[in-house]
PDB file of N, CA and C in Angstrom:
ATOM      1  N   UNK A   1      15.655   6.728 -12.037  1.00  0.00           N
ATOM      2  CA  UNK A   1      14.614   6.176 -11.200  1.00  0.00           C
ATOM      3  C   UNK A   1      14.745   4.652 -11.184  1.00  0.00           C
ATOM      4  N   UNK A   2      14.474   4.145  -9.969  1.00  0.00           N
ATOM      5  CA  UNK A   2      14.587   2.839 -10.031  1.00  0.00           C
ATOM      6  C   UNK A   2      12.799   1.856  -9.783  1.00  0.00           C
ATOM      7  N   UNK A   3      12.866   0.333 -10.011  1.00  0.00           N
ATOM      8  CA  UNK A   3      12.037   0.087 -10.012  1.00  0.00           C
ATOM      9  C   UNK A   3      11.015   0.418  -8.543  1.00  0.00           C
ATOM     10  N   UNK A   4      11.350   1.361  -7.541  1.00  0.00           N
ATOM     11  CA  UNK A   4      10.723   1.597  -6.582  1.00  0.00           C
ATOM     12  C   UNK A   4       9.983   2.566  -6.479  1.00  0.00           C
ATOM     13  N   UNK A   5       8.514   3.194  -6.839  1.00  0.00           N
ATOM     14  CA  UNK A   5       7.674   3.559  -6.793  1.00  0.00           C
ATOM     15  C   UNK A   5       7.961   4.759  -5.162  1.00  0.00           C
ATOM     16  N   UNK A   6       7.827   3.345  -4.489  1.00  0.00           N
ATOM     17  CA  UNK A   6       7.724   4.229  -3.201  1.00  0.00           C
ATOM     18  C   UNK A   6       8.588   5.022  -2.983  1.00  0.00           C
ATOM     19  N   UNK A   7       9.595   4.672  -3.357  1.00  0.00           N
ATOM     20  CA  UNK A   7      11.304   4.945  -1.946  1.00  0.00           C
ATOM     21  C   UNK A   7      11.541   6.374  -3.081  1.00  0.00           C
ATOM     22  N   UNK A   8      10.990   6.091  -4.574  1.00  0.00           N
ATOM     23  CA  UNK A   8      11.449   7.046  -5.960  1.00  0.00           C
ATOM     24  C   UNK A   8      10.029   8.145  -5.404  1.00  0.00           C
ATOM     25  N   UNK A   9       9.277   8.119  -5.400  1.00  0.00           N
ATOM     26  CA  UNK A   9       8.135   8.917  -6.101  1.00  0.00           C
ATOM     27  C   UNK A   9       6.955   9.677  -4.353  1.00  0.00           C
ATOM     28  N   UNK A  10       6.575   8.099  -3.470  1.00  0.00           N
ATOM     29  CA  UNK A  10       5.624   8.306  -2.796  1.00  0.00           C
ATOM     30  C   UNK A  10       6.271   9.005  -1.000  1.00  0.00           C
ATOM     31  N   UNK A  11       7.749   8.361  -0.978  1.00  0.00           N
ATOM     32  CA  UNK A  11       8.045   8.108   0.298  1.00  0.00           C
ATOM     33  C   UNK A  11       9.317   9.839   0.283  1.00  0.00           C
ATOM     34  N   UNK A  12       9.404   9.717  -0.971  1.00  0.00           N
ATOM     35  CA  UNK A  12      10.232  11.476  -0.991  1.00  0.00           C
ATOM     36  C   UNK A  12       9.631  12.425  -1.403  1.00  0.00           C
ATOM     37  N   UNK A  13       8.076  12.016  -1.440  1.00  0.00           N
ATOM     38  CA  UNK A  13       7.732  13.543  -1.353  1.00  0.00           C
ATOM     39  C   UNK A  13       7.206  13.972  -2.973  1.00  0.00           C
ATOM     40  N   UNK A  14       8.880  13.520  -4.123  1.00  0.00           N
ATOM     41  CA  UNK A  14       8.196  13.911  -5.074  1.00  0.00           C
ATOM     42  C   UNK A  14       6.567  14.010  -5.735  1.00  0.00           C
ATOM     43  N   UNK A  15       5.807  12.846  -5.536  1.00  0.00           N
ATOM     44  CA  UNK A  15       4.945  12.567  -5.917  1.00  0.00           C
ATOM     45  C   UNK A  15       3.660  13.042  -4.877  1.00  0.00           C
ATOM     46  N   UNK A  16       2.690  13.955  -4.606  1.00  0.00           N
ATOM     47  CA  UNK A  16       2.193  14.146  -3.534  1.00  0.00           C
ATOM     48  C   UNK A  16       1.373  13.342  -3.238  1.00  0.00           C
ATOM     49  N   UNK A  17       0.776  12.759  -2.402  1.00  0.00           N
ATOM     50  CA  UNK A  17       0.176  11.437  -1.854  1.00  0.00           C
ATOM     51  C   UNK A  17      -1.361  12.348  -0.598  1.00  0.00           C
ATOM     52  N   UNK A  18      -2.266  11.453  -0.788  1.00  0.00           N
ATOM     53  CA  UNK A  18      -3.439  11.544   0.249  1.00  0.00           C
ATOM     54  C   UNK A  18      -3.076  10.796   1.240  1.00  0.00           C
ATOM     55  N   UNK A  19      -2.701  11.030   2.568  1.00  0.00           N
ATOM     56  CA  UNK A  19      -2.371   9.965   3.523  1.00  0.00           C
ATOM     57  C   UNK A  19      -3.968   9.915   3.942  1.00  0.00           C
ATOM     58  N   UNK A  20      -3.637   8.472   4.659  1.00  0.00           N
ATOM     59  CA  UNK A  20      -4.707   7.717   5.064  1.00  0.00           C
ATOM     60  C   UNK A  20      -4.763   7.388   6.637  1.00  0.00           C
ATOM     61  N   UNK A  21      -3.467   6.789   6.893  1.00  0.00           N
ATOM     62  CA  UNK A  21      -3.594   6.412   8.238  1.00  0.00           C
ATOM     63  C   UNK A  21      -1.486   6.800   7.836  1.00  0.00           C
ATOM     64  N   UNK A  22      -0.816   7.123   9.481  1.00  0.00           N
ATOM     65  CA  UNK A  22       0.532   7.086   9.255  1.00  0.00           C
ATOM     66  C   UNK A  22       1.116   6.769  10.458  1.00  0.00           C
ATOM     67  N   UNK A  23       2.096   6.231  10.814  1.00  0.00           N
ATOM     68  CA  UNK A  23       2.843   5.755  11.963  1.00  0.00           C
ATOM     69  C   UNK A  23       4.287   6.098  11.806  1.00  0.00           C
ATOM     70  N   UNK A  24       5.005   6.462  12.832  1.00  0.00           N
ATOM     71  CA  UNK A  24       6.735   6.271  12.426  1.00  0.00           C
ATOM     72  C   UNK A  24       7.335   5.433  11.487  1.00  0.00           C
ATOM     73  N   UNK A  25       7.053   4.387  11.131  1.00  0.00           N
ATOM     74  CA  UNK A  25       7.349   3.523  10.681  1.00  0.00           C
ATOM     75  C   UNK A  25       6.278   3.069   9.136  1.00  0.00           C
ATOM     76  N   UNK A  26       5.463   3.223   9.206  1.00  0.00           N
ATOM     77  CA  UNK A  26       4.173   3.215   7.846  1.00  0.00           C
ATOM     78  C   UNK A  26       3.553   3.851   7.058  1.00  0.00           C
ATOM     79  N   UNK A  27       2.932   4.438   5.803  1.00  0.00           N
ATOM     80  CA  UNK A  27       2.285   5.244   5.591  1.00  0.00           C
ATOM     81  C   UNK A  27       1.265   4.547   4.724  1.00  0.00           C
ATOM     82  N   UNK A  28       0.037   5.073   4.827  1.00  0.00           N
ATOM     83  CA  UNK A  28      -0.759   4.639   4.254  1.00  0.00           C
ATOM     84  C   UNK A  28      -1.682   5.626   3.191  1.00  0.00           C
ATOM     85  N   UNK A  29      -1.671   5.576   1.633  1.00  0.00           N
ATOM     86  CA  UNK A  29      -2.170   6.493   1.245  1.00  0.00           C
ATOM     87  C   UNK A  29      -3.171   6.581   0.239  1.00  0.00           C
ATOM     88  N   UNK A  30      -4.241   6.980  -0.138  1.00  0.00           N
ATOM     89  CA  UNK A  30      -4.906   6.716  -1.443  1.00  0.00           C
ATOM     90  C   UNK A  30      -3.891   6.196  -3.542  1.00  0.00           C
ATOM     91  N   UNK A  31      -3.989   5.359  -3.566  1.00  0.00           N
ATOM     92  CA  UNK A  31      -3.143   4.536  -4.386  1.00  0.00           C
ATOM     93  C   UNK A  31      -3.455   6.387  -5.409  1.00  0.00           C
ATOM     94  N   UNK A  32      -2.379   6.878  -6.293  1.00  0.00           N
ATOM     95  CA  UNK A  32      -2.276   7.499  -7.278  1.00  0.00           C
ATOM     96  C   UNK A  32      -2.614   7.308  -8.600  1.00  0.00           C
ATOM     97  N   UNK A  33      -2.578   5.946  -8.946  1.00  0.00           N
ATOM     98  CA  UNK A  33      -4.231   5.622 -10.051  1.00  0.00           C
ATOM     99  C   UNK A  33      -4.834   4.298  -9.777  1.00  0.00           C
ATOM    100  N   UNK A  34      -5.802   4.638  -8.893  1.00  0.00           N
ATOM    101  CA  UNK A  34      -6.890   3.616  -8.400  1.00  0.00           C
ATOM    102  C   UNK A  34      -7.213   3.030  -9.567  1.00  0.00           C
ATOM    103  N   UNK A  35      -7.453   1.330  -9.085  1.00  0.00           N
ATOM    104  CA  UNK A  35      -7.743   0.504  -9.606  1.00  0.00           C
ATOM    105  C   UNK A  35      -9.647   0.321  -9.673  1.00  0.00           C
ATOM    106  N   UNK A  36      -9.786   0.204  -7.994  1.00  0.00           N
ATOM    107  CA  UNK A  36     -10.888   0.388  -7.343  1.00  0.00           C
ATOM    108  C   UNK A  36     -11.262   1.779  -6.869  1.00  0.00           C
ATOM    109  N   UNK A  37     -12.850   1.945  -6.748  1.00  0.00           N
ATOM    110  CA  UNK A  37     -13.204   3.187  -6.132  1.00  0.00           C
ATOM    111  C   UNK A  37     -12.462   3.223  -4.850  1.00  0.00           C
ATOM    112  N   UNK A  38     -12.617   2.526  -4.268  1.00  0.00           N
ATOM    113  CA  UNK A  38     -11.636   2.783  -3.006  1.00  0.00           C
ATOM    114  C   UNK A  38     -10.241   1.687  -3.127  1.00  0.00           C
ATOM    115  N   UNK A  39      -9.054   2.654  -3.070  1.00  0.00           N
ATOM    116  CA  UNK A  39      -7.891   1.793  -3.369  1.00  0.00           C
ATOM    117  C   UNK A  39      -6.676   2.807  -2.325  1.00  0.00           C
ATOM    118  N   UNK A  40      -5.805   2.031  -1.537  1.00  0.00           N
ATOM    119  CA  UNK A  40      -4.919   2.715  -0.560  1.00  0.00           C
ATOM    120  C   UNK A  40      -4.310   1.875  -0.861  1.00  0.00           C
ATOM    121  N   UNK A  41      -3.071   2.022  -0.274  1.00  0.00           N
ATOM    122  CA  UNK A  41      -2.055   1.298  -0.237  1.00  0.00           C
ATOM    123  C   UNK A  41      -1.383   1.512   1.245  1.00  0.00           C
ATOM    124  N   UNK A  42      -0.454   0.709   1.628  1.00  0.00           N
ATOM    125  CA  UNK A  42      -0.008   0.498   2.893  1.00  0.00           C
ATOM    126  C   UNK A  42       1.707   0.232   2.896  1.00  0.00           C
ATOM    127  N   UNK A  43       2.400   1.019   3.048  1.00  0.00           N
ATOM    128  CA  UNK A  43       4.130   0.756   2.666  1.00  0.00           C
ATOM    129  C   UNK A  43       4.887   0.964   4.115  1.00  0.00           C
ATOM    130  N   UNK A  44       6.115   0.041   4.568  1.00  0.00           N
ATOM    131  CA  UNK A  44       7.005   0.330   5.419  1.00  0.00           C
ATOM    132  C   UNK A  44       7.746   2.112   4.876  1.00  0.00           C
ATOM    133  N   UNK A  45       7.914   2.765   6.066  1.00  0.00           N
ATOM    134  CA  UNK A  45       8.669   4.011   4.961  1.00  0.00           C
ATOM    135  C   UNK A  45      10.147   3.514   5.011  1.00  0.00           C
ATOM    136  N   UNK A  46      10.880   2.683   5.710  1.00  0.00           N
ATOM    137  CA  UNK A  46      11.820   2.169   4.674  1.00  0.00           C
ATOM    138  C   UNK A  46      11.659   1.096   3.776  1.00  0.00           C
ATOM    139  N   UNK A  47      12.885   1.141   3.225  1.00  0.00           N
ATOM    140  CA  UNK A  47      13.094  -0.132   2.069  1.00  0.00           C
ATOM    141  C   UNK A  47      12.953  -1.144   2.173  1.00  0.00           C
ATOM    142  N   UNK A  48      12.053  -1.899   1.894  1.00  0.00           N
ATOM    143  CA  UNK A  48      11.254  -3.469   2.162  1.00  0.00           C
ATOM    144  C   UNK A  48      11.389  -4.021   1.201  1.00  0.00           C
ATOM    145  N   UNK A  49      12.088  -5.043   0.588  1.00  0.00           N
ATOM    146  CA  UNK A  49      11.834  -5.700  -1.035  1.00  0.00           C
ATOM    147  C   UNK A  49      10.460  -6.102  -1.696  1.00  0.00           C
ATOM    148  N   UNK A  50      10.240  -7.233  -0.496  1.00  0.00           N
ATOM    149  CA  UNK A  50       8.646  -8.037  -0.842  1.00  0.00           C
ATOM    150  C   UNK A  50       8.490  -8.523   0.767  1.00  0.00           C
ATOM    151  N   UNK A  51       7.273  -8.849   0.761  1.00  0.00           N
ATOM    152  CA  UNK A  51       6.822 -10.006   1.738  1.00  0.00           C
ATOM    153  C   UNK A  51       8.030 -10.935   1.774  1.00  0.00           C
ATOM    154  N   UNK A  52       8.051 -12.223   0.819  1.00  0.00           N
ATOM    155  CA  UNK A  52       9.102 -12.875   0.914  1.00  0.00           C
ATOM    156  C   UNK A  52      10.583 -12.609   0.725  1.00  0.00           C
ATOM    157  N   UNK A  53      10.970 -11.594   0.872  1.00  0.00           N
ATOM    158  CA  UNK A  53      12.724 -10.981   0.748  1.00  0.00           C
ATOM    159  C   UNK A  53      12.638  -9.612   1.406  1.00  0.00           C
ATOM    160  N   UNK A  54      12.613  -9.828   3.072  1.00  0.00           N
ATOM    161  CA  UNK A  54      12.655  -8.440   3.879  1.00  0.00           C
ATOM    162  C   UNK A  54      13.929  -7.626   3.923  1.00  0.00           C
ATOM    163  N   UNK A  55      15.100  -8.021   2.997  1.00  0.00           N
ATOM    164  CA  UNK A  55      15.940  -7.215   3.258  1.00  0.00           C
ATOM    165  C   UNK A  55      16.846  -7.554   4.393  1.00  0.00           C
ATOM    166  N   UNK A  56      17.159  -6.200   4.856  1.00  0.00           N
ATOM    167  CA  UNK A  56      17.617  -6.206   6.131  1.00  0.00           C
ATOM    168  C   UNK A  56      16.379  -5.451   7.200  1.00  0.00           C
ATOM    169  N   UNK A  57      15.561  -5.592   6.771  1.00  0.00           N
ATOM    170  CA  UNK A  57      14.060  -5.598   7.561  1.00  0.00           C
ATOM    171  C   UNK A  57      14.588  -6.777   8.943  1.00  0.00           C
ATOM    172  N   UNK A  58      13.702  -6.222   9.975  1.00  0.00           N
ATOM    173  CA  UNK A  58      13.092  -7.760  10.319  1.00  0.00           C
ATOM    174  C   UNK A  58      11.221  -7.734  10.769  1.00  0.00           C
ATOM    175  N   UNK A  59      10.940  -8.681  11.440  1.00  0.00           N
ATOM    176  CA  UNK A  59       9.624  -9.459  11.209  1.00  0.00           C
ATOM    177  C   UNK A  59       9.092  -7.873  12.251  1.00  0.00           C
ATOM    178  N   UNK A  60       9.455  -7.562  13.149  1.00  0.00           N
ATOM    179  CA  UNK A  60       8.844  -6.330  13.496  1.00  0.00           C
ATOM    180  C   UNK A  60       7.999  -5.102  12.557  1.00  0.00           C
ATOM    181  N   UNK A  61       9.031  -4.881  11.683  1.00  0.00           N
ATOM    182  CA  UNK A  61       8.648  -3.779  10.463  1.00  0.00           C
ATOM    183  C   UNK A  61       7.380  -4.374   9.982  1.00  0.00           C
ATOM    184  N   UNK A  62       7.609  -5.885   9.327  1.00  0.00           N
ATOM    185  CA  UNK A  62       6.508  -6.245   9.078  1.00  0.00           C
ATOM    186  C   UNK A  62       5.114  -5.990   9.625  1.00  0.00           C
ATOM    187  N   UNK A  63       5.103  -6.483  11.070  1.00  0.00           N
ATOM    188  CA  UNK A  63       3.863  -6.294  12.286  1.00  0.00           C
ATOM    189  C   UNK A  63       3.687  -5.260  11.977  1.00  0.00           C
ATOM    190  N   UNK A  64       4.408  -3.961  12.085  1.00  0.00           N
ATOM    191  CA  UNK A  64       3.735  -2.671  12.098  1.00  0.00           C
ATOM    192  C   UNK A  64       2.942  -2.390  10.785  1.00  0.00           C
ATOM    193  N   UNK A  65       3.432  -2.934   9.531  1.00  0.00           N
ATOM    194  CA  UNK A  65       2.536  -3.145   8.136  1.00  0.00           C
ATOM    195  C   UNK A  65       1.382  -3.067   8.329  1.00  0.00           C
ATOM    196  N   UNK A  66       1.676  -4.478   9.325  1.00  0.00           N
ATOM    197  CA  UNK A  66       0.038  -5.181   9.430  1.00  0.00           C
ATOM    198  C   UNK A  66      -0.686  -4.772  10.073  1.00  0.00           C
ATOM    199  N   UNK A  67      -0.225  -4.144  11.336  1.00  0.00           N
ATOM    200  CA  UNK A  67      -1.083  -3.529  12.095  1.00  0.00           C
ATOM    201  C   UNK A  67      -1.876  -2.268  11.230  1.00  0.00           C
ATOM    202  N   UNK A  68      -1.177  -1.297  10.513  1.00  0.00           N
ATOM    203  CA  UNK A  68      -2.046  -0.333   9.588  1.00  0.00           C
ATOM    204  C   UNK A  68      -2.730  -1.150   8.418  1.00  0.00           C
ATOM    205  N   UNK A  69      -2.175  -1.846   7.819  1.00  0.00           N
ATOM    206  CA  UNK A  69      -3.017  -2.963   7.142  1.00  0.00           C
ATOM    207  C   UNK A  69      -4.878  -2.982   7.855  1.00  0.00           C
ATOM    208  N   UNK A  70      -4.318  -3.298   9.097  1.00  0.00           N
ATOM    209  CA  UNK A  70      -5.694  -3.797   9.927  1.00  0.00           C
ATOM    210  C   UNK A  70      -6.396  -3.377   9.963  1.00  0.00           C
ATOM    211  N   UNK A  71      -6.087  -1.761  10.814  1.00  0.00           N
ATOM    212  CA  UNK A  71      -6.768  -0.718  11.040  1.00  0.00           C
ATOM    213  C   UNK A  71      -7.488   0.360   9.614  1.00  0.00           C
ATOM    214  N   UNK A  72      -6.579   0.176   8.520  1.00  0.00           N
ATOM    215  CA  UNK A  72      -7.338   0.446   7.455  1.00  0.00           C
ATOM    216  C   UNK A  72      -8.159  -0.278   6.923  1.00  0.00           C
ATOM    217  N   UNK A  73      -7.851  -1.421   6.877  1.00  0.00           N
ATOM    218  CA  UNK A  73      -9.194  -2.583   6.302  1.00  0.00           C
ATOM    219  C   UNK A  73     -10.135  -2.713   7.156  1.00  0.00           C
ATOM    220  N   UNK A  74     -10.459  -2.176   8.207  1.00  0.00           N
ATOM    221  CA  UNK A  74     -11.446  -2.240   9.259  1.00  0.00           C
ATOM    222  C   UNK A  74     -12.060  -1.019   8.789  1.00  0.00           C
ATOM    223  N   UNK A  75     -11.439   0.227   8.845  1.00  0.00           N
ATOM    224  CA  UNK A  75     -12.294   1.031   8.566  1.00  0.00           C
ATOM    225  C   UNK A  75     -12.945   0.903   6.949  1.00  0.00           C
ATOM    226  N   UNK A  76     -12.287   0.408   6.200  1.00  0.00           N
ATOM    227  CA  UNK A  76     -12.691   0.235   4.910  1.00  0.00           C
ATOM    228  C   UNK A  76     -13.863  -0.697   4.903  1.00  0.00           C
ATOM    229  N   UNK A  77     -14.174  -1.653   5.677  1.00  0.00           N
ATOM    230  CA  UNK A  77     -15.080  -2.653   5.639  1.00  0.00           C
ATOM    231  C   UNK A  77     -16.045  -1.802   6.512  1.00  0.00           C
ATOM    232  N   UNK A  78     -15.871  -1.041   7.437  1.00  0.00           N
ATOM    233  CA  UNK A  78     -17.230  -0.270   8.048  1.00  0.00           C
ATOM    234  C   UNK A  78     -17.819   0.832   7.537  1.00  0.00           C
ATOM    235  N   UNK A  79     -17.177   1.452   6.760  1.00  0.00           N
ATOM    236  CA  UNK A  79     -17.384   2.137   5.611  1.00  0.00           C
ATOM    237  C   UNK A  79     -17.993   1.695   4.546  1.00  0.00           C
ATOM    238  N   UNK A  80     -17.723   0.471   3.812  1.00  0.00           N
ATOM    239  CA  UNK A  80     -18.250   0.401   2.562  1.00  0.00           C
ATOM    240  C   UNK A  80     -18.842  -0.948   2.519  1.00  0.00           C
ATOM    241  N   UNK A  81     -18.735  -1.549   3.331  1.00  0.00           N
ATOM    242  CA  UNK A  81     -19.601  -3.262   4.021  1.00  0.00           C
ATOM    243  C   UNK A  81     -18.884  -4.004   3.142  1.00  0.00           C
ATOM    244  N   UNK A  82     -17.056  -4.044   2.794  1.00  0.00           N
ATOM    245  CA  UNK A  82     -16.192  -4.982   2.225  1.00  0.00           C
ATOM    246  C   UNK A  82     -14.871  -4.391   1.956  1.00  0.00           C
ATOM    247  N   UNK A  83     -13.991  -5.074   2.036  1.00  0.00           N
ATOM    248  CA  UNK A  83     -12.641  -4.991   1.923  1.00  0.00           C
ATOM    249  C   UNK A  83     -11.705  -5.868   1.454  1.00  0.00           C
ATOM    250  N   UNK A  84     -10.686  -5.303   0.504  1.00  0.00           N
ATOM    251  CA  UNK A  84      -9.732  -6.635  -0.083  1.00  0.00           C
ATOM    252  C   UNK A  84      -8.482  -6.480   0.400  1.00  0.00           C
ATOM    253  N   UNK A  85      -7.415  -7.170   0.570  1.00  0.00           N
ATOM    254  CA  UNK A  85      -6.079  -6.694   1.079  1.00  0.00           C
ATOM    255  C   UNK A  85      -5.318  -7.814   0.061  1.00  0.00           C
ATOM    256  N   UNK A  86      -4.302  -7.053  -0.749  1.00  0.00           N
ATOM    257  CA  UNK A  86      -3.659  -8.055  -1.855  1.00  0.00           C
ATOM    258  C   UNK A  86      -2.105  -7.249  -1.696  1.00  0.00           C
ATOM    259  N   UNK A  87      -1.494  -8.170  -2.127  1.00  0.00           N
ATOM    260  CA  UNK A  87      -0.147  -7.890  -1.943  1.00  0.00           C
ATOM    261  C   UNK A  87       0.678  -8.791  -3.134  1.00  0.00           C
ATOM    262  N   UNK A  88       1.555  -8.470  -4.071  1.00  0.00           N
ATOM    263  CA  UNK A  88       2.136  -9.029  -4.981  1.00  0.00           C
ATOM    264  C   UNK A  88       3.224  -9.574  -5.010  1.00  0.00           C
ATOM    265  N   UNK A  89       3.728 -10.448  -5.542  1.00  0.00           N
ATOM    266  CA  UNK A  89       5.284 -10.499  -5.606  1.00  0.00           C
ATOM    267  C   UNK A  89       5.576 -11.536  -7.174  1.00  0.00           C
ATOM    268  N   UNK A  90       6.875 -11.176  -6.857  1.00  0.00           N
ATOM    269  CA  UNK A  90       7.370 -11.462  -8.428  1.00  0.00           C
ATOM    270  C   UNK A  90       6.932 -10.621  -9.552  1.00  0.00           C
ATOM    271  N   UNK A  91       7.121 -11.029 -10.687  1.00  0.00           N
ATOM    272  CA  UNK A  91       6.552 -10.485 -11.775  1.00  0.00           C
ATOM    273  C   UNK A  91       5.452  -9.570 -11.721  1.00  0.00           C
ATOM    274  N   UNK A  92       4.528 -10.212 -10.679  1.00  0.00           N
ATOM    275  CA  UNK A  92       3.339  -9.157 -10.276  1.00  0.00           C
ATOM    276  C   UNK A  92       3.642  -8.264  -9.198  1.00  0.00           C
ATOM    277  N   UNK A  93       4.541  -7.738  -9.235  1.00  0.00           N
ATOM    278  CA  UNK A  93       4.856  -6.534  -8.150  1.00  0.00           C
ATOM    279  C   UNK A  93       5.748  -5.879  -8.752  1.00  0.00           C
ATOM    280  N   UNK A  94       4.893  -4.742  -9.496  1.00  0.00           N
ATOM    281  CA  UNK A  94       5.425  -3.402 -10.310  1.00  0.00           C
ATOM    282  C   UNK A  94       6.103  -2.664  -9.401  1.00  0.00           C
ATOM    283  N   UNK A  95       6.158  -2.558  -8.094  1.00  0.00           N
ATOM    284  CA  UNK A  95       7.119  -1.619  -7.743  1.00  0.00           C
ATOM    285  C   UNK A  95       7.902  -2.572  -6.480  1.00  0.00           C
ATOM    286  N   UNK A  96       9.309  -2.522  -6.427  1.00  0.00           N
ATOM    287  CA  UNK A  96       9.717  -3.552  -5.489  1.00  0.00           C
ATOM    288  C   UNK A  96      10.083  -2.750  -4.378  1.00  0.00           C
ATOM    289  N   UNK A  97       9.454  -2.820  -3.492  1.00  0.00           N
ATOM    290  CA  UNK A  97       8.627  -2.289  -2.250  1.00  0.00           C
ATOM    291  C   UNK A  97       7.615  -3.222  -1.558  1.00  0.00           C
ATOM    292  N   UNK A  98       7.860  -3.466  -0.254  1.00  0.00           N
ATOM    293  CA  UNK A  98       6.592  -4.241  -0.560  1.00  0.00           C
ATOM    294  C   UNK A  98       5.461  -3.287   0.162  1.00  0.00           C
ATOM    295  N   UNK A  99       4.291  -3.415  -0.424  1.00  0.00           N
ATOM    296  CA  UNK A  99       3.425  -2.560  -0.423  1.00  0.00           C
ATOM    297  C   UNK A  99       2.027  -3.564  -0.145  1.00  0.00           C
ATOM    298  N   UNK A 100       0.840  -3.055   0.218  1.00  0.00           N
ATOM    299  CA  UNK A 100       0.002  -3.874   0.259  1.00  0.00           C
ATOM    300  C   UNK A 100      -1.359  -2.868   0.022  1.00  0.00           C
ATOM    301  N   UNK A 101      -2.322  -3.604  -0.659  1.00  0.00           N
ATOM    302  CA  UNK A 101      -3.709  -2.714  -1.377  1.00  0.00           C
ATOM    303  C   UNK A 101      -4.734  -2.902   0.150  1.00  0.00           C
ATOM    304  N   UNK A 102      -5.625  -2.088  -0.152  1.00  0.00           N
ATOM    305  CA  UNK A 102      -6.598  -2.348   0.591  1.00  0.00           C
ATOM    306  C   UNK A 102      -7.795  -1.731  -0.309  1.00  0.00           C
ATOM    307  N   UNK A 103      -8.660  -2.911  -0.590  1.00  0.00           N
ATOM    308  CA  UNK A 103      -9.639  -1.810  -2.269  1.00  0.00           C
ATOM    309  C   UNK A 103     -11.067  -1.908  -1.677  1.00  0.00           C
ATOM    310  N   UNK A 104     -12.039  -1.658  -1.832  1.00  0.00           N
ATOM    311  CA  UNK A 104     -13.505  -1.755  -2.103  1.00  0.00           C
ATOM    312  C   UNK A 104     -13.963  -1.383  -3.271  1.00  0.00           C
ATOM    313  N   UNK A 105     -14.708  -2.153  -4.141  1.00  0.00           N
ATOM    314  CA  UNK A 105     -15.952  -2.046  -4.842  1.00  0.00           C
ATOM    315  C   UNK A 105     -15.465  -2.512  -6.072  1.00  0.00           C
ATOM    316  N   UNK A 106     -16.112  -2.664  -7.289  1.00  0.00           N
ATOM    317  CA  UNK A 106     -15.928  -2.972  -8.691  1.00  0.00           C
ATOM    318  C   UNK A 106     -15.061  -2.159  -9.165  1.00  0.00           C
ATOM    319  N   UNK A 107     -13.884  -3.227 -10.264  1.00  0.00           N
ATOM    320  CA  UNK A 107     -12.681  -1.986 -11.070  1.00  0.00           C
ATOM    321  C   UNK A 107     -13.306  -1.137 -11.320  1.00  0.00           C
ATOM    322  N   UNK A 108     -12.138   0.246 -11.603  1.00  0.00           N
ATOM    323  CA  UNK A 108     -12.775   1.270 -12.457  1.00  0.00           C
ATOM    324  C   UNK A 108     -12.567   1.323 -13.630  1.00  0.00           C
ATOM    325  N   UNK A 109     -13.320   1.582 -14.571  1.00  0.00           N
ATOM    326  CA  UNK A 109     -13.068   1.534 -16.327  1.00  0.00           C
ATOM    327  C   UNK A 109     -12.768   2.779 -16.437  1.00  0.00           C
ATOM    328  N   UNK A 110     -11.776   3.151 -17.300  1.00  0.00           N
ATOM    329  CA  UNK A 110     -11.465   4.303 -18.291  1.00  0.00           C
ATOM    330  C   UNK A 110     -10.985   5.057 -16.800  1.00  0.00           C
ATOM    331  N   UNK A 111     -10.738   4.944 -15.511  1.00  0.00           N
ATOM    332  CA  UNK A 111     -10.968   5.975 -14.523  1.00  0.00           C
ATOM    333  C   UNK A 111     -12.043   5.916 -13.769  1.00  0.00           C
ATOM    334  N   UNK A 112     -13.007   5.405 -14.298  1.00  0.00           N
ATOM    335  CA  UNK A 112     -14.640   5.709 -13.773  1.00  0.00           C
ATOM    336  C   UNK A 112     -14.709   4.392 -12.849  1.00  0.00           C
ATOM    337  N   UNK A 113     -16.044   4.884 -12.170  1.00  0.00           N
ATOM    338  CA  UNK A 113     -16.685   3.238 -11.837  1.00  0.00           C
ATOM    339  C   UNK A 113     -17.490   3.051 -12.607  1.00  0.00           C
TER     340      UNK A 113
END
């Protein structure tokens, strides 16, 4: 397994995933151990490094990110009256993919809220 979460675990299937919102190109799914009560995530379904190192991406792939980015943080904010959208890189980006959160509400402790 390599350090890719997605491309290893979310994007083949192994790992079964809640989709959220999905496009040819995006998937969006309830994160597999939420941080937040509400926590998704948002991934190109190909291989994206980071925000800053697209690969052989180009700025298109990106747009389409963002566009489900959008459309999930919209519904997340009309839903729960707030929304965060965070995205990591370097050291702070456990899986190199680039991926992006979309959370509502206070961490969860132990699992819980």
């Amino acid at each position: 397994m390599t350090d890719d979460f997605y491309c290893d675990e979310a994007l083949s299937g192994r790992t079964p995933v809640e989709v959220v919102a999905e496009t040819p190109g995006v998937l969006a799914f309830h994160h597999t151990r939420p941080y937040w009560p509400v926590h998704i995530v948002v991934v190109p379904k190909r291989h994206v490094p980071s925000l800053i190192d697209l690969g052989d991406a180009d700025v298109d792939t990106v747009h389409a990110v963002l566009a489900v980015v959008r459309d999930v943080a919209a519904r997340v904010t009309a839903e729960h009256g707030a929304a965060r959208v965070v995205t990591n890189l370097g050291r702070y980006q456990d899986s190199k993919h680039l991926h992006f959160h979309v959370s509502s509400g206070e961490p969860l402790r132990d699992g819980r809220p």
